[in-house]
Protein backbone atom coordinates (compact mmCIF):
# COMPACT_ATOMS: atom_id res chain seq x y z
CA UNK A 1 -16.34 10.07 -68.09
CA UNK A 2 -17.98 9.80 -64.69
CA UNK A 3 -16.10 12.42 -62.16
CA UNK A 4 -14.53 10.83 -59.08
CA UNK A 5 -16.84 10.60 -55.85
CA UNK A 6 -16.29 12.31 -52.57
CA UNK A 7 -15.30 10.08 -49.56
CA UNK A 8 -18.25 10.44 -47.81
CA UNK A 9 -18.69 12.46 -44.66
CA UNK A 10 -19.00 10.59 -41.19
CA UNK A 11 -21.07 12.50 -39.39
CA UNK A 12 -20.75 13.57 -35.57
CA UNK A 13 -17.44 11.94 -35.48
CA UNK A 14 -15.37 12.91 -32.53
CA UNK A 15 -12.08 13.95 -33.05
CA UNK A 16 -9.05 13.09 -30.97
CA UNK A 17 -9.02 15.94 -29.07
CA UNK A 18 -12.38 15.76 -28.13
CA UNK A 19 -12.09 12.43 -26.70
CA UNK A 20 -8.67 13.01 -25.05
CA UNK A 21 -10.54 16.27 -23.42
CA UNK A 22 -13.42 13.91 -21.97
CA UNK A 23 -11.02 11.46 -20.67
CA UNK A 24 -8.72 14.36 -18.92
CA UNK A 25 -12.64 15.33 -17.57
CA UNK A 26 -13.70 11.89 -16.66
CA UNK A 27 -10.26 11.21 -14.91
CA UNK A 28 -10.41 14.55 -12.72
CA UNK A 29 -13.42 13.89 -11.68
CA UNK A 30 -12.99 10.28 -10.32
CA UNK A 31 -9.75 12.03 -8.81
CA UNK A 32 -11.30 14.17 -7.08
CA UNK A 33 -14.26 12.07 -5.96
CA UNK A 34 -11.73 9.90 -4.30
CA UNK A 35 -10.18 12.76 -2.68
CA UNK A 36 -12.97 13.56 -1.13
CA UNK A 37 -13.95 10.60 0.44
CA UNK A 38 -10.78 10.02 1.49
CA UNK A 39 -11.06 13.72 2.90
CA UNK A 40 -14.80 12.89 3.97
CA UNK A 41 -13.71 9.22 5.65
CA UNK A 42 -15.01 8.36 9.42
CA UNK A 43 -11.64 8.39 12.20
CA UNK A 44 -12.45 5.97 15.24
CA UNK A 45 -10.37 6.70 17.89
CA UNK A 46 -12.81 4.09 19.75
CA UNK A 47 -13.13 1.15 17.56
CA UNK A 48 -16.83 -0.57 18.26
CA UNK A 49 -17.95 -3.64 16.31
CA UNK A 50 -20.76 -1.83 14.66
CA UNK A 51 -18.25 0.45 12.75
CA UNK A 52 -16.68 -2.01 11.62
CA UNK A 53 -19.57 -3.56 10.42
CA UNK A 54 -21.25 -0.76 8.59
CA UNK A 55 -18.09 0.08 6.93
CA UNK A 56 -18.03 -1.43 3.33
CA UNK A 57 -14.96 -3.91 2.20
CA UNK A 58 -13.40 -1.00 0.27
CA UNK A 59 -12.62 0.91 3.45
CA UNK A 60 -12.33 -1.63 6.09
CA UNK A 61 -8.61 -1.69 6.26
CA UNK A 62 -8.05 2.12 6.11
CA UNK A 63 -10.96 2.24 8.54
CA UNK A 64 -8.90 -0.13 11.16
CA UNK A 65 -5.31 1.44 9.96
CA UNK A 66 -6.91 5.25 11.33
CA UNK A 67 -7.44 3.48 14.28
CA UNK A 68 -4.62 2.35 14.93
CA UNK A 69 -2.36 5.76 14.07
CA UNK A 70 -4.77 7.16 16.34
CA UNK A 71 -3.01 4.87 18.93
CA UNK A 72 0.42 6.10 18.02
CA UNK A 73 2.83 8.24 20.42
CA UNK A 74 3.31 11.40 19.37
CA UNK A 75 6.99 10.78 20.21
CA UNK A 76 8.32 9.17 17.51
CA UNK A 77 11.47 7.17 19.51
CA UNK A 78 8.29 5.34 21.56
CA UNK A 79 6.69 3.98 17.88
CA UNK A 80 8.10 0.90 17.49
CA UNK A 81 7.27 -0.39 21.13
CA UNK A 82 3.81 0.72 21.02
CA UNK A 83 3.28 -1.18 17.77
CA UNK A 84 4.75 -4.58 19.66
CA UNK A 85 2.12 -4.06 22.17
CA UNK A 86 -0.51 -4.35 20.13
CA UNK A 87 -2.07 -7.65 19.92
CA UNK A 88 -0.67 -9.70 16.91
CA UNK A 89 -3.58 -8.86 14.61
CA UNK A 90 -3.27 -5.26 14.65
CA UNK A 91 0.69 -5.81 14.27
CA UNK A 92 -0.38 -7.17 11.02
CA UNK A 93 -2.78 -4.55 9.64
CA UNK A 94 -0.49 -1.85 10.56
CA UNK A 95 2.70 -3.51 9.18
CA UNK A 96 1.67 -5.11 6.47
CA UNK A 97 -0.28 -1.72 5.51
CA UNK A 98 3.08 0.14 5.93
CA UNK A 99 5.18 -2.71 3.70
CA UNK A 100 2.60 -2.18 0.63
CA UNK A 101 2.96 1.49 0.51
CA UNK A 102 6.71 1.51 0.33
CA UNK A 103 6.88 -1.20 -1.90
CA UNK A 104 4.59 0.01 -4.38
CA UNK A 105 6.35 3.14 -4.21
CA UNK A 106 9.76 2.54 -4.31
CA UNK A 107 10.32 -1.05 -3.81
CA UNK A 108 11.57 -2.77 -0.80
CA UNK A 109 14.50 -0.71 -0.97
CA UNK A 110 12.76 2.22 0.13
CA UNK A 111 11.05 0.05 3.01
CA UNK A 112 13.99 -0.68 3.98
CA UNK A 113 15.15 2.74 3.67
CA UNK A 114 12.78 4.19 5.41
CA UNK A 115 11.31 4.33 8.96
CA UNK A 116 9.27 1.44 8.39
CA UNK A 117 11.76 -1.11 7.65
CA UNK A 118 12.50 -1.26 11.50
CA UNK A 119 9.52 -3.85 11.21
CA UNK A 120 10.96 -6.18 8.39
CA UNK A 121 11.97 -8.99 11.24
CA UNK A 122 8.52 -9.32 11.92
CA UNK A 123 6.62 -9.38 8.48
CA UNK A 124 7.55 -13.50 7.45
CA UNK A 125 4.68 -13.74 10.54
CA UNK A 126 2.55 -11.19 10.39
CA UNK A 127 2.00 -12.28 6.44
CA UNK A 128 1.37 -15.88 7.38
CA UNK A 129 -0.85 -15.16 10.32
CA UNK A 130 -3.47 -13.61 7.34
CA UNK A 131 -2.94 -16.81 5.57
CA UNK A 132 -0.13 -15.19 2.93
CA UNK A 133 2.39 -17.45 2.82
CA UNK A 134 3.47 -16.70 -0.76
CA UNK A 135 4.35 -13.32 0.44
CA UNK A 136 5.75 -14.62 3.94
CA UNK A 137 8.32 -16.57 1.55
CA UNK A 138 9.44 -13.57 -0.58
CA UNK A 139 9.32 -11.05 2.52
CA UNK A 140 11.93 -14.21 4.13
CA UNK A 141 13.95 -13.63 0.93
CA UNK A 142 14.06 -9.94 0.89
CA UNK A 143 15.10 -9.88 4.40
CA UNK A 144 18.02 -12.44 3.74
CA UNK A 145 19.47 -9.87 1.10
CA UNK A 146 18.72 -7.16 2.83
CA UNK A 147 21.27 -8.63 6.15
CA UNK A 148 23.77 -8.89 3.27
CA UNK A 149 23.28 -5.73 1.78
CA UNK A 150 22.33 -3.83 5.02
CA UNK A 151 25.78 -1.73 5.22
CA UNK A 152 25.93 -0.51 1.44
CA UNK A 153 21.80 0.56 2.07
CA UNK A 154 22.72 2.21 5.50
CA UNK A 155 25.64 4.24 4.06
CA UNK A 156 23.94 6.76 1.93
CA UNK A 157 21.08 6.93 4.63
CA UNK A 158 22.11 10.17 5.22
CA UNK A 159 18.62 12.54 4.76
CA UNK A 160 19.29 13.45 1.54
CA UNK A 161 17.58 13.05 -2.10
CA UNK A 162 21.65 11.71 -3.66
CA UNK A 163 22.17 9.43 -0.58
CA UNK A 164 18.19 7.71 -1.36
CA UNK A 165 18.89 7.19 -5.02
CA UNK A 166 22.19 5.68 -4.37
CA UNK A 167 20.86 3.61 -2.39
CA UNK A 168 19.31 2.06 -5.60
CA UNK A 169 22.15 1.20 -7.32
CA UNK A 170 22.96 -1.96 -8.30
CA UNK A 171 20.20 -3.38 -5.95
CA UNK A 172 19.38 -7.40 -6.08
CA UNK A 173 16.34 -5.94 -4.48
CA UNK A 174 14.58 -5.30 -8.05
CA UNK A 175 13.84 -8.47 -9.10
CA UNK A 176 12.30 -9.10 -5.71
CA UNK A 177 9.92 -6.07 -6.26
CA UNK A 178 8.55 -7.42 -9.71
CA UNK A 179 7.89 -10.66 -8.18
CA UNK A 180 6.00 -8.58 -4.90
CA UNK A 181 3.56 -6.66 -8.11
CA UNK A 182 2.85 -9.93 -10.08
CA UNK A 183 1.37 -11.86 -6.59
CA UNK A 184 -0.32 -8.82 -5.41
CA UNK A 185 -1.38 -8.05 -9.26
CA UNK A 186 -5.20 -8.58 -8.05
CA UNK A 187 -4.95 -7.05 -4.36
CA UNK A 188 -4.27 -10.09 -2.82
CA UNK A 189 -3.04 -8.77 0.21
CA UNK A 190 -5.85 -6.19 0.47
CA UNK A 191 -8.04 -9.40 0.11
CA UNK A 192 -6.82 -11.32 2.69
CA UNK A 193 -6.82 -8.56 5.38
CA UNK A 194 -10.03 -7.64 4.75
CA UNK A 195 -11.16 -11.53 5.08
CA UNK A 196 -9.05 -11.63 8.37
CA UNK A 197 -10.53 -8.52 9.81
CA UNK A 198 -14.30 -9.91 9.11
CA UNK A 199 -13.49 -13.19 10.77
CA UNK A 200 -11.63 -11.77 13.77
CA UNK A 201 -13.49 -8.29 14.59
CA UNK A 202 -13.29 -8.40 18.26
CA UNK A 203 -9.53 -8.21 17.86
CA UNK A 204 -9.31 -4.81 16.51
CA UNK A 205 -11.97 -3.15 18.40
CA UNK A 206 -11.26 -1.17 21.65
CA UNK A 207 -15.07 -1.52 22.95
């Protein structure tokens, strides 16, 4: 009677391990390529025309954003009335800039939270003027709940870590924040300022 045959050998096959171990490599290294060129990145304190047009669509809103905190006080109390000086189209850049980064990171809550939320009156316009209505409309929203729930957000705005997650609690913020990640889910914001700032260059340029 014939013996039993061997499972045959794949050879050269990568094991788990191995490919886990080239991901981890692969990651780190797009990491820190990003880093630095984000460490490496061009800071116009004088905007001209022809850096904004030899700067590729990737970077042309942090390109203009630089610019602008370039333009900032260094006392903070003096922020806000600087920013309202600005003409309407860096307004938007700048805000709109600030409203993506809290939102991604902690949801309108923490925009609100935070510093930046001081702006919130003035986003419904400023995401209209780049031709965003969708987001105008749910930035009109937020802003409704947030005059209801402005107190209960306020009270535990006391500096610390407790009084920031209690802030969280029981929010009718959250479902406003999923529906801010599914319209943005390709970039659309990112796509729209870039498309503003290429049709209107001369009005974030200082020279």
């Amino acid at each position: 009677m014939p013996g039993k045959k061997k499972p045959a050998r794949i050879k050269n096959q990568p094991v788990e391990g191995a490919q886990r171990s080239t991901a981890n490599t692969d990651m780190k290294q797009l990491s820190d390529q990003a880093f630095k060129r984000a460490m490496d990145r061009p800071i116009y304190k004088q905007l001209k025309k022809s850096n904004l047009d030899n700067t590729e669509d990737e970077d042309l809103i942090q390109v203009v954003f630089d610019n602008l905190m370039e333009k900032l006080p260094s006392d903070n109390d003096k922020g806000y009335e600087t920013v309202m000086a600005w003409n309407p189209s860096r307004r938007a850049i700048y805000m709109i800039r600030l409203l993506e980064d809290e939102v991604d990171n902690g949801g309108f809550n923490q925009f609100y939270y935070n510093s930046s939320g001081q702006f919130y009156n003035h986003l419904p316009s400023t995401l209209s003027l780049i031709g965003e209505d969708p987001f105008a409309e749910l930035m009109k929203r937020a802003n409704s709940i947030f005059a209801s729930e402005n107190e209960e957000i306020k009270e535990g705005k006391d500096g610390t870590f407790d009084g920031f997650t209690d802030s969280y609690k029981d929010t009718p913020l959250d479902e406003l924040d999923r529906e801010f990640y599914a319209l943005n889910k390709d970039q659309s914001l990112s796509k729209a300022q870039i498309v503003y700032i290429r049709q209107h260059p001369t009005e974030f340029i200082d020279q």
